[in-house]
C-alpha atoms as a PDB file:
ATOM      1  CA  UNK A   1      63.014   5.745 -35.833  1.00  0.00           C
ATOM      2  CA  UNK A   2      61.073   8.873 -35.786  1.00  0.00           C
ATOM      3  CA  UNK A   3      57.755   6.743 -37.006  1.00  0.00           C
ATOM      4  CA  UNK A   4      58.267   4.187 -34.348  1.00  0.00           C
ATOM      5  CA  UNK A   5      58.701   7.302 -31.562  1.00  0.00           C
ATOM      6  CA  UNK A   6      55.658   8.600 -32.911  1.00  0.00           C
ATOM      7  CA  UNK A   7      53.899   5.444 -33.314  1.00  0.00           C
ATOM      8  CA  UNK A   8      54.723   4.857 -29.451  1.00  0.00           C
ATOM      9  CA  UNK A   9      53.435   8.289 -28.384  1.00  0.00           C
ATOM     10  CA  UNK A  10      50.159   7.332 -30.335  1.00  0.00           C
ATOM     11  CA  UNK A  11      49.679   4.156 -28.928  1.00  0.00           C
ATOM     12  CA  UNK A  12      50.722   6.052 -25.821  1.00  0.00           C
ATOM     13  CA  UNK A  13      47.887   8.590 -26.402  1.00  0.00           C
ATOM     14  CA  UNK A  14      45.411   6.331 -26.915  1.00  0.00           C
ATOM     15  CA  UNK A  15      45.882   4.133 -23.790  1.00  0.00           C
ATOM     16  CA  UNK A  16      45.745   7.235 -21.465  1.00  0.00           C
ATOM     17  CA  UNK A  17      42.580   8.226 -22.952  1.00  0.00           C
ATOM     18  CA  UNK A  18      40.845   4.767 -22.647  1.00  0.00           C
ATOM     19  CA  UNK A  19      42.035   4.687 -19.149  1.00  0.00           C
ATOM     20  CA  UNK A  20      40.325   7.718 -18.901  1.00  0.00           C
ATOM     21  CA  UNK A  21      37.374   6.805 -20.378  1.00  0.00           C
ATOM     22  CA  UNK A  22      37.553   3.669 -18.622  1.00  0.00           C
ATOM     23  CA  UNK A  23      37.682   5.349 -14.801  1.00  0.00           C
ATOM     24  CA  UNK A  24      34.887   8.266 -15.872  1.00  0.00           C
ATOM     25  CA  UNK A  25      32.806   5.193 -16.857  1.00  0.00           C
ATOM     26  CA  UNK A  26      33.243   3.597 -13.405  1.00  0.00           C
ATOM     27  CA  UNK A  27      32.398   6.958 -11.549  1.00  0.00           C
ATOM     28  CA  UNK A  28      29.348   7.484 -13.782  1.00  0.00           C
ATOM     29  CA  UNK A  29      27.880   4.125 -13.143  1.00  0.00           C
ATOM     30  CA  UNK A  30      28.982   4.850  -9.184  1.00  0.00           C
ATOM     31  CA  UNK A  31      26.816   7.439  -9.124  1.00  0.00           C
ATOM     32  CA  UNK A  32      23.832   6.249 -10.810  1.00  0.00           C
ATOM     33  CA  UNK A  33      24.220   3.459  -8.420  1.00  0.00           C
ATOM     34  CA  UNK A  34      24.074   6.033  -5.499  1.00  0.00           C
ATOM     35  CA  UNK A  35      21.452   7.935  -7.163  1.00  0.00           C
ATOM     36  CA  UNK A  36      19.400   4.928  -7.743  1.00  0.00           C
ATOM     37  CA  UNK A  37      20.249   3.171  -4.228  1.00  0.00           C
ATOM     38  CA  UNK A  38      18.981   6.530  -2.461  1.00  0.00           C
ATOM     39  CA  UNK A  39      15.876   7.285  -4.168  1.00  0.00           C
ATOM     40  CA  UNK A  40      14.609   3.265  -3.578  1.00  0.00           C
ATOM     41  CA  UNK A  41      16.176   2.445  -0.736  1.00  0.00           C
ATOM     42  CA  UNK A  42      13.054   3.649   1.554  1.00  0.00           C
ATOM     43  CA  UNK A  43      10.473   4.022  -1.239  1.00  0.00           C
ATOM     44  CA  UNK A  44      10.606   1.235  -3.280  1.00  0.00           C
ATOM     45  CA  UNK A  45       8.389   1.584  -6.377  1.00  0.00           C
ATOM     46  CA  UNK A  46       4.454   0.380  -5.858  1.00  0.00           C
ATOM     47  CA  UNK A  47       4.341  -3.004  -7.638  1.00  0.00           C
ATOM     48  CA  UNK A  48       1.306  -3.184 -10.353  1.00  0.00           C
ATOM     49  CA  UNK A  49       0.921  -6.810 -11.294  1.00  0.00           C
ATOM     50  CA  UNK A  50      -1.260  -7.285 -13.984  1.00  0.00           C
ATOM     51  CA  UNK A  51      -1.527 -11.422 -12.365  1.00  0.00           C
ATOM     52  CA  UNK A  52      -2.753 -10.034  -9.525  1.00  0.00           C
ATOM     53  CA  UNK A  53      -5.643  -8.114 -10.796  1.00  0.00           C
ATOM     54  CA  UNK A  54      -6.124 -11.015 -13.756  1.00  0.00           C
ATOM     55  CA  UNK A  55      -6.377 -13.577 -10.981  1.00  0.00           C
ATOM     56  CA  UNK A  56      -9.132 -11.485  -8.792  1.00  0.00           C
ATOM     57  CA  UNK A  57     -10.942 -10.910 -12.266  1.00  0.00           C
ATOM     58  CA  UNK A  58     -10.726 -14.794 -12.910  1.00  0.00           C
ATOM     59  CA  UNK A  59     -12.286 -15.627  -9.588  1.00  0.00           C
ATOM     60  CA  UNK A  60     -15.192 -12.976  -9.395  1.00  0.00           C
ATOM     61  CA  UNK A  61     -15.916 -13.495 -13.207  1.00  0.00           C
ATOM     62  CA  UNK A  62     -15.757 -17.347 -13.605  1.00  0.00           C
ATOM     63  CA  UNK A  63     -16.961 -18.684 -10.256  1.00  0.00           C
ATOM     64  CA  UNK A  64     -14.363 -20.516  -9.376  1.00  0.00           C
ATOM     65  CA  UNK A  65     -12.901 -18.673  -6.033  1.00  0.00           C
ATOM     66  CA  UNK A  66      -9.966 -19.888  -4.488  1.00  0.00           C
ATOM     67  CA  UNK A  67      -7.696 -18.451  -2.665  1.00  0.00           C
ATOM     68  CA  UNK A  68      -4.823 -19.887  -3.590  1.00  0.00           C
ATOM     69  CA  UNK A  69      -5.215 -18.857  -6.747  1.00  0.00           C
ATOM     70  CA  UNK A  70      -5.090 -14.825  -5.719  1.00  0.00           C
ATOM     71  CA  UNK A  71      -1.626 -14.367  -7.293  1.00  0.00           C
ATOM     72  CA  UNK A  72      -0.604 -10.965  -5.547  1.00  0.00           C
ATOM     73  CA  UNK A  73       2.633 -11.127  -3.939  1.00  0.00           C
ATOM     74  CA  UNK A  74       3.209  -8.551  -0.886  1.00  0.00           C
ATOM     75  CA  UNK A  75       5.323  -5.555  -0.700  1.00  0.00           C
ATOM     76  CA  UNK A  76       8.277  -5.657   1.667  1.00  0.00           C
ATOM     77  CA  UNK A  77       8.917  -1.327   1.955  1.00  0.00           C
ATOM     78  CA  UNK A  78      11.742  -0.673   4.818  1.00  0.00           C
ATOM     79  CA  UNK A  79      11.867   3.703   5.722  1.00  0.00           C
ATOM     80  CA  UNK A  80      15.645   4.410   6.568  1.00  0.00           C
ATOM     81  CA  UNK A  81      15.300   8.433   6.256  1.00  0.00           C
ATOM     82  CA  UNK A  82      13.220  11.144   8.630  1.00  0.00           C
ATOM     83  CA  UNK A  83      11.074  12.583   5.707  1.00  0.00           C
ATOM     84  CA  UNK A  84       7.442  12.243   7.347  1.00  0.00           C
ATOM     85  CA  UNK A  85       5.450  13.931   4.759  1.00  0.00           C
ATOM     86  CA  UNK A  86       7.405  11.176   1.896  1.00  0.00           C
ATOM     87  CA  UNK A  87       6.465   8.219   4.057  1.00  0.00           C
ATOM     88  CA  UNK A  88       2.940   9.547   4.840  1.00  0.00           C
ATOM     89  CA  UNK A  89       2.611   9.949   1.156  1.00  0.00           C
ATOM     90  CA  UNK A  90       4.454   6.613   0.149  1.00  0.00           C
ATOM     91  CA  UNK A  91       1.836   4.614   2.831  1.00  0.00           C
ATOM     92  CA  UNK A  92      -1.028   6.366   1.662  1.00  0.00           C
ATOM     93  CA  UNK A  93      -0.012   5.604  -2.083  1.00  0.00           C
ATOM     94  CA  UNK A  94       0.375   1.651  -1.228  1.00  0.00           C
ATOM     95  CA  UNK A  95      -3.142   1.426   0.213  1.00  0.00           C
ATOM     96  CA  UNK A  96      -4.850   2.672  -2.626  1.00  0.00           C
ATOM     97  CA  UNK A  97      -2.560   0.454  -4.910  1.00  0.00           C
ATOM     98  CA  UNK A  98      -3.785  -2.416  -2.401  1.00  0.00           C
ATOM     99  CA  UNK A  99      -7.549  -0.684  -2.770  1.00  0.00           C
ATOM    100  CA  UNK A 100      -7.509  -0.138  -7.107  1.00  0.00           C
ATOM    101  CA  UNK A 101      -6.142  -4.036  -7.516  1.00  0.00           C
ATOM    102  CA  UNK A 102      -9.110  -5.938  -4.771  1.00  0.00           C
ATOM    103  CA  UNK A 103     -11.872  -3.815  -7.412  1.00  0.00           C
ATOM    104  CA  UNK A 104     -12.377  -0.644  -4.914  1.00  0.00           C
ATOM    105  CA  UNK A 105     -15.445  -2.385  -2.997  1.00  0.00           C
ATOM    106  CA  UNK A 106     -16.858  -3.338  -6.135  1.00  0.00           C
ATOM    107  CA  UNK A 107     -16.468  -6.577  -6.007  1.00  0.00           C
ATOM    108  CA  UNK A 108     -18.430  -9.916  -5.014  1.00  0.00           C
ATOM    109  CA  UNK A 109     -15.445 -12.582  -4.423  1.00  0.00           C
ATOM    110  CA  UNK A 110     -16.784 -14.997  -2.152  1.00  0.00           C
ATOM    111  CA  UNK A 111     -20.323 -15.395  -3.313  1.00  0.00           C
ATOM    112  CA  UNK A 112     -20.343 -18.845  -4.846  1.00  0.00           C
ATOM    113  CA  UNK A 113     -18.912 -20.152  -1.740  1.00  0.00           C
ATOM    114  CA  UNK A 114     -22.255 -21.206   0.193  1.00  0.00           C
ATOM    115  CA  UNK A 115     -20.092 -22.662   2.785  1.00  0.00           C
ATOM    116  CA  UNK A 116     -18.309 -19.563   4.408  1.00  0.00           C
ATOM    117  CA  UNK A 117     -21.423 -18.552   6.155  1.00  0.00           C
ATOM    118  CA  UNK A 118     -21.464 -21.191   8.256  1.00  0.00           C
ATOM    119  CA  UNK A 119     -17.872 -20.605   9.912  1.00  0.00           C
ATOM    120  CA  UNK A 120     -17.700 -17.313  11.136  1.00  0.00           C
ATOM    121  CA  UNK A 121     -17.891 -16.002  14.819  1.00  0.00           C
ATOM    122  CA  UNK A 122     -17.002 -12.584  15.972  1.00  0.00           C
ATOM    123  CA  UNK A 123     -13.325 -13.562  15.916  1.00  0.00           C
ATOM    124  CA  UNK A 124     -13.077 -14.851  12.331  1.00  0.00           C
ATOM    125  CA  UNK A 125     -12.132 -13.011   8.935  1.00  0.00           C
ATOM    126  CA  UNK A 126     -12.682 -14.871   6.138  1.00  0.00           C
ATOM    127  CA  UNK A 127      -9.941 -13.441   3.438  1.00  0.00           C
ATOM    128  CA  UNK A 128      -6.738 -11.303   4.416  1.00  0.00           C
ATOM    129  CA  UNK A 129      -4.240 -10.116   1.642  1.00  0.00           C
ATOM    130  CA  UNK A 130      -1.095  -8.135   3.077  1.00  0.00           C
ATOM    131  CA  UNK A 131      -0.544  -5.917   0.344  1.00  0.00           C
ATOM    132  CA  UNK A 132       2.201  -4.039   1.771  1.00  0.00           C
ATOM    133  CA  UNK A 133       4.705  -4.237   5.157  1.00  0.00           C
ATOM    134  CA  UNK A 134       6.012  -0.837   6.168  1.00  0.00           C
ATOM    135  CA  UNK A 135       9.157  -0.833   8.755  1.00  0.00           C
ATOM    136  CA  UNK A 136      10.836   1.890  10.485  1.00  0.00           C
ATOM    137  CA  UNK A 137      14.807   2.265  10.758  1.00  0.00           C
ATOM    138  CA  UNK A 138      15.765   5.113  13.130  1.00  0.00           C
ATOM    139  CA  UNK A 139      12.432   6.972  12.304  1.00  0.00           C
ATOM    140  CA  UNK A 140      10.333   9.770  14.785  1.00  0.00           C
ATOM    141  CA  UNK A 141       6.996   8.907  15.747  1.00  0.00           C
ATOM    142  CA  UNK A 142       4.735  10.546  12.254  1.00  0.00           C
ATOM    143  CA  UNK A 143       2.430  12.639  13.274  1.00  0.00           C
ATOM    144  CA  UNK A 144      -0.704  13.776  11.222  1.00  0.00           C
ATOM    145  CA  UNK A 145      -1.517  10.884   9.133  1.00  0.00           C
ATOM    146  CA  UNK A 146      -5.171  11.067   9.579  1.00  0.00           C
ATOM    147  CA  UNK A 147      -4.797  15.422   8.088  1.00  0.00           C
ATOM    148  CA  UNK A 148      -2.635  14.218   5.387  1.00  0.00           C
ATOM    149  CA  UNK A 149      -5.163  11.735   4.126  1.00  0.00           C
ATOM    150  CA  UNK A 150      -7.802  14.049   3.882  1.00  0.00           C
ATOM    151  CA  UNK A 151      -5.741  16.833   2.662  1.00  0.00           C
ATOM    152  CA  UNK A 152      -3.863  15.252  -0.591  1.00  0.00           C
ATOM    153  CA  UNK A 153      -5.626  13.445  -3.284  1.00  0.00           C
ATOM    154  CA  UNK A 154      -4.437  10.149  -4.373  1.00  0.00           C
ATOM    155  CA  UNK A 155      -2.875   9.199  -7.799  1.00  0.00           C
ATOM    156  CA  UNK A 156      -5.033   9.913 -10.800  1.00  0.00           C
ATOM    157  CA  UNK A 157      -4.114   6.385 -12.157  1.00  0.00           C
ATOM    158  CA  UNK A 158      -6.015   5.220  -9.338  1.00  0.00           C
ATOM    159  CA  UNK A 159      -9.063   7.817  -9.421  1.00  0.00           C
ATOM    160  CA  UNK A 160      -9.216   9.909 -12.244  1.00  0.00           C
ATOM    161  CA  UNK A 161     -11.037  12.324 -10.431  1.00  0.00           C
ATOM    162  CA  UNK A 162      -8.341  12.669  -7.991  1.00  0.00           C
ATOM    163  CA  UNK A 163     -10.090  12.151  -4.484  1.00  0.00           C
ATOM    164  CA  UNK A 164      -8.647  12.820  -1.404  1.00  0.00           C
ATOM    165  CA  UNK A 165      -7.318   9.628  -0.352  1.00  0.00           C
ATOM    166  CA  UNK A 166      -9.560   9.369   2.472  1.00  0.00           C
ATOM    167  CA  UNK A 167     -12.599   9.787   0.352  1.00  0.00           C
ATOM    168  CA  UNK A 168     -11.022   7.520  -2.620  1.00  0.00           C
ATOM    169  CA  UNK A 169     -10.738   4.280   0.404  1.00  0.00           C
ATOM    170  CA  UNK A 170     -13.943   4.604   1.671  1.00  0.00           C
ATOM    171  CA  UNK A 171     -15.910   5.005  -1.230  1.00  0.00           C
ATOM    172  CA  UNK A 172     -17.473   8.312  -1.126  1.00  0.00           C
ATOM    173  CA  UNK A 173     -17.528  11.251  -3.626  1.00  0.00           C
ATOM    174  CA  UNK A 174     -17.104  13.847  -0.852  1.00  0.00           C
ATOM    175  CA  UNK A 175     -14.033  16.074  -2.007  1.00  0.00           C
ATOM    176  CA  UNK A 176     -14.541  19.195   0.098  1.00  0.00           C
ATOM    177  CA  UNK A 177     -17.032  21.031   1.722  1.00  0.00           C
ATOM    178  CA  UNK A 178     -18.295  20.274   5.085  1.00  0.00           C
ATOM    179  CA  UNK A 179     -18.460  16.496   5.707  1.00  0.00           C
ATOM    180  CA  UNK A 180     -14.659  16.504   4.341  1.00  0.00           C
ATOM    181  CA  UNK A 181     -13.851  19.361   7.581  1.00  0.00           C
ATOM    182  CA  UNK A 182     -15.577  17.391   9.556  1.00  0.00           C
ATOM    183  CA  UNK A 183     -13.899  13.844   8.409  1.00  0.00           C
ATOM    184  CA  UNK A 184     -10.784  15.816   8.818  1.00  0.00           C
ATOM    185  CA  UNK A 185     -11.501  17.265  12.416  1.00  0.00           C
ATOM    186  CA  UNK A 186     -11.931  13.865  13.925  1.00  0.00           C
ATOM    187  CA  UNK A 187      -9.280  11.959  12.314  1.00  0.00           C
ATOM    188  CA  UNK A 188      -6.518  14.213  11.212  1.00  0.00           C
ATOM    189  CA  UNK A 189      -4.435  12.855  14.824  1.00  0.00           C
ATOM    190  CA  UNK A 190      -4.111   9.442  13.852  1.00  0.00           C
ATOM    191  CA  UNK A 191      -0.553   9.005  14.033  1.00  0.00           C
ATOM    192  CA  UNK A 192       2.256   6.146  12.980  1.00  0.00           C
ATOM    193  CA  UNK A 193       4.483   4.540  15.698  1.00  0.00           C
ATOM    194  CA  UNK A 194       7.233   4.142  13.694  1.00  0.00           C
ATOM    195  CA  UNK A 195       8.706   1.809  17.203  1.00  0.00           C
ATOM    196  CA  UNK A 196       6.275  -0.893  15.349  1.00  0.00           C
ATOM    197  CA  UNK A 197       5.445  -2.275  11.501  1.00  0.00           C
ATOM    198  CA  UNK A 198       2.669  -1.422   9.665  1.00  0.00           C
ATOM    199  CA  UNK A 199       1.161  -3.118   6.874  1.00  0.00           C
ATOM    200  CA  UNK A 200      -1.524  -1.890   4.215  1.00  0.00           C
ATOM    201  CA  UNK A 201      -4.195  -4.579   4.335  1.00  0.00           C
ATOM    202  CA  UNK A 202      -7.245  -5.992   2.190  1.00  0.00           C
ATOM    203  CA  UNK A 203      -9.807  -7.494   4.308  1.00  0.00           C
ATOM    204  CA  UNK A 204     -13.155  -9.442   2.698  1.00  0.00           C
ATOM    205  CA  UNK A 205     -15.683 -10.656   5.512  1.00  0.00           C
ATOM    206  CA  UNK A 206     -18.947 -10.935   6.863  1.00  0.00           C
ATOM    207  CA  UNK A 207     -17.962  -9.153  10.292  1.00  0.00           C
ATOM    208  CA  UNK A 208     -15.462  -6.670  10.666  1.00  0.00           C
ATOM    209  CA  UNK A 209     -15.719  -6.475  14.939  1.00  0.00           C
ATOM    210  CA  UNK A 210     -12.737  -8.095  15.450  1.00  0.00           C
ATOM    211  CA  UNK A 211     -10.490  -5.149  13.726  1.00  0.00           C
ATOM    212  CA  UNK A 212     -12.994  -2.900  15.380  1.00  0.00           C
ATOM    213  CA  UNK A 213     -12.815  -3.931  19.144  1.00  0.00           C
ATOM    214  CA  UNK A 214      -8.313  -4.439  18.718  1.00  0.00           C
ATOM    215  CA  UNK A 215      -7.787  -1.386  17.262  1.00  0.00           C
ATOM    216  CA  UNK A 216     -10.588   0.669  19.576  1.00  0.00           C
ATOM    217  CA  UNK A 217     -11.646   2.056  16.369  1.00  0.00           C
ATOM    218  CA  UNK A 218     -14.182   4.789  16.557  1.00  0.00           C
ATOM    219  CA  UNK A 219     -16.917   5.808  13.534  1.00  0.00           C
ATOM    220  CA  UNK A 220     -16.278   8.549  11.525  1.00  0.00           C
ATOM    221  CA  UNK A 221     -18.501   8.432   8.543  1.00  0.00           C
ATOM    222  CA  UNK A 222     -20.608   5.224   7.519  1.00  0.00           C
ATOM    223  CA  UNK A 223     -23.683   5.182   5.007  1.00  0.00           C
ATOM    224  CA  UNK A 224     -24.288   3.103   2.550  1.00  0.00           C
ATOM    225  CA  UNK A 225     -23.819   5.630  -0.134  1.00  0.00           C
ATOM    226  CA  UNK A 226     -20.728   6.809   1.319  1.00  0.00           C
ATOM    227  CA  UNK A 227     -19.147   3.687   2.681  1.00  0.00           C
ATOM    228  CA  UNK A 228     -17.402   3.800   5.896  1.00  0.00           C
ATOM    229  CA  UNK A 229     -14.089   5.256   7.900  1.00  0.00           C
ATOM    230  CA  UNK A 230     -12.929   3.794  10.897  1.00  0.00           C
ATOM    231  CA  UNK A 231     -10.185   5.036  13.481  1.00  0.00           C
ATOM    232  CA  UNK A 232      -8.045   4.579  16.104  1.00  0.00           C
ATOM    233  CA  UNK A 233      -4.767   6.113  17.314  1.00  0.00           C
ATOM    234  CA  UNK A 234      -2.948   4.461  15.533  1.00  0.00           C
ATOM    235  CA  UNK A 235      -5.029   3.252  12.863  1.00  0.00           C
ATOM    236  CA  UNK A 236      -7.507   3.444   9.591  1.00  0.00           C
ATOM    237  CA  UNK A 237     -10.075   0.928   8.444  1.00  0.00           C
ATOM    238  CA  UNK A 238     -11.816   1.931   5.293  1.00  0.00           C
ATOM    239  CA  UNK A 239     -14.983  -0.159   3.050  1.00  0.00           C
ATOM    240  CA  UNK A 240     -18.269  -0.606   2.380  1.00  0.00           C
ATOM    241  CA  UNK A 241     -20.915  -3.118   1.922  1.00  0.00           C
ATOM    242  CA  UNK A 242     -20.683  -4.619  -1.389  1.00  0.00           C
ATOM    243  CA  UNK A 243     -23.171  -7.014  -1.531  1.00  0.00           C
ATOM    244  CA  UNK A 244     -25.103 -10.404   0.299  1.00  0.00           C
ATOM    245  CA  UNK A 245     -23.751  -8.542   3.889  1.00  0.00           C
ATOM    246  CA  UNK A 246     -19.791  -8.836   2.550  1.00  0.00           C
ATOM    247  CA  UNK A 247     -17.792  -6.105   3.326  1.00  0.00           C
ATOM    248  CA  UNK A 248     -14.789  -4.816   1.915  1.00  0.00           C
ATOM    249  CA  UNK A 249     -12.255  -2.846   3.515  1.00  0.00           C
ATOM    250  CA  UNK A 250      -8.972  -1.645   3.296  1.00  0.00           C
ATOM    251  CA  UNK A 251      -6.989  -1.159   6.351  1.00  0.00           C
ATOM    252  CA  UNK A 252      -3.531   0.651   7.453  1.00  0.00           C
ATOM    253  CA  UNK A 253      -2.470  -0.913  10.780  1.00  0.00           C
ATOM    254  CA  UNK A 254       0.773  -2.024  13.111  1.00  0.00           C
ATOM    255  CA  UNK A 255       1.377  -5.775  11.965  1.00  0.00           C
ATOM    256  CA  UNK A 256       1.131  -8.627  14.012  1.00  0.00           C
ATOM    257  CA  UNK A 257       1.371 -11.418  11.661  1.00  0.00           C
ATOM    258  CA  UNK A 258       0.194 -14.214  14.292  1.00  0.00           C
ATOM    259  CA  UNK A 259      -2.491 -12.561  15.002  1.00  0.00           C
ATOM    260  CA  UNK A 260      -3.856 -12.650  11.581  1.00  0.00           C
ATOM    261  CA  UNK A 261      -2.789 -15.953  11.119  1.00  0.00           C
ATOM    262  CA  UNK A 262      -5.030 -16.794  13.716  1.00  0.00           C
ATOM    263  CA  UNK A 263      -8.339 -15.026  12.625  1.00  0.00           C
ATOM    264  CA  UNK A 264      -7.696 -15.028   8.922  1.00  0.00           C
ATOM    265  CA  UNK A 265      -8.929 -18.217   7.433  1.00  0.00           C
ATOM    266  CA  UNK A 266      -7.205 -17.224   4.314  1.00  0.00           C
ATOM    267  CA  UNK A 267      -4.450 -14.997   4.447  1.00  0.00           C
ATOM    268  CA  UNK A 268      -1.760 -14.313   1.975  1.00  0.00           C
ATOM    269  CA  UNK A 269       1.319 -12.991   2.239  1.00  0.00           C
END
């Protein structure tokens, strides 16, 4: 009888503790869940697909543009917190993502097609690739975009020298000094409506006016050594020259999706 009480205790004993174990178990995993829910829940990690960049290598390399066969899927990022200098930091990041994976302006894409020429007018973009769509829940108007893009450097896995983002998306090799103050001076009130969405967007054409004359951009910097920065209000457009009059750029602007799938003769999203 005594074996049997003590037996029961035991068994007792070890059911407590397993329900124990059990319900700390549940509230661990609760809050990793919580942990992980807040920290991607408005930054959600920058994707780095190795089919994208394969499948812009595969085109440039082997002649054989298409494309439909530009395998790089966009970015849906929604901001639900008032952290400014984050988001500022989180848009800047997916632009040069969007920048490193279309070659940095260093490559030709479209030059064994010897039709495009022929279709453009000043309305017309030959190649649009919406990298990234930024939206606002509950956000302030950001202030200060333009300052914090000259004033941080980007990611060394994008730059190993660690530009100033502004300097990495346009090409140059200006870090500091002078031009940089200058840059700075004239852009650093570009701001983000956070009332609209923004989207971080690769551009390849022949004529860039179109961006140029909606977003009222003005010139900040443009040689052909350094590339060239344009701005708005509300707005960046970044890219140089990169060969046969084709331009690359790399653009952070409110998104109207219609209207790019109206001057875009290829865009992907």
């Amino acid at each position: 009888m005594i074996n049997y009480i003590k037996m029961e205790n035991k068994a007792q004993s070890y059911s407590y503790r397993f329900v124990i174990i059990f319900l700390l178990s549940l509230v661990v995993l609760f809050l990793i869940y919580l942990f992980y829910n807040q920290v991607t829940s408005g930054y959600t990690s920058i994707p780095e697909s190795a089919e994208c960049k394969s499948s812009i290598l595969f085109a440039t390399t082997f002649d054989n543009w298409d494309p439909s066969a530009i395998k790089c899927s966009t970015n849906y990022v929604t901001f639900k917190k008032n952290e400014p200098e984050k988001i500022k930091k989180r848009i800047a990041e997916g632009a040069s993502s969007c920048w490193n994976k279309f070659g940095e302006e260093k490559l030709l894409l479209f030059e064994h097609d010897p039709g495009i020429s022929d279709r453009f007018s000043d309305d017309i973009v030959e190649y649009c690739n919406v990298c990234e769509v930024y939206e606002f829940e509950n956000i302030d108007t950001i202030d200060g975009f333009g300052k914090y893009l000259t004033n941080n450097n980007v990611s060394k896995k994008y730059d190993k020298n660690g530009r100033a983002y502004i300097s990495y998306l346009s090409g140059t090799l200006v870090n500091d000094g002078e031009q940089l103050q200058e840059i700075n001076r004239e852009v650093r009130d570009v701001e983000i409506d956070t009332s609209k969405s923004y989207v971080s967007l690769f551009v390849y054409t022949k004529d860039p006016s179109y961006f140029k004359k909606t977003y009222l951009f003005k010139q900040a910097l443009s040689s052909n050594f350094a590339g060239t920065i344009f701005y708005g209000s509300l707005a960046f457009m970044f890219g140089k020259e990169v060969g046969g009059q084709w331009n690359s750029y790399m653009l952070i602007v409110p998104y109207e999706k219609e209207e790019l799938e109206r001057v875009c003769v290829n865009l992907q999203e």
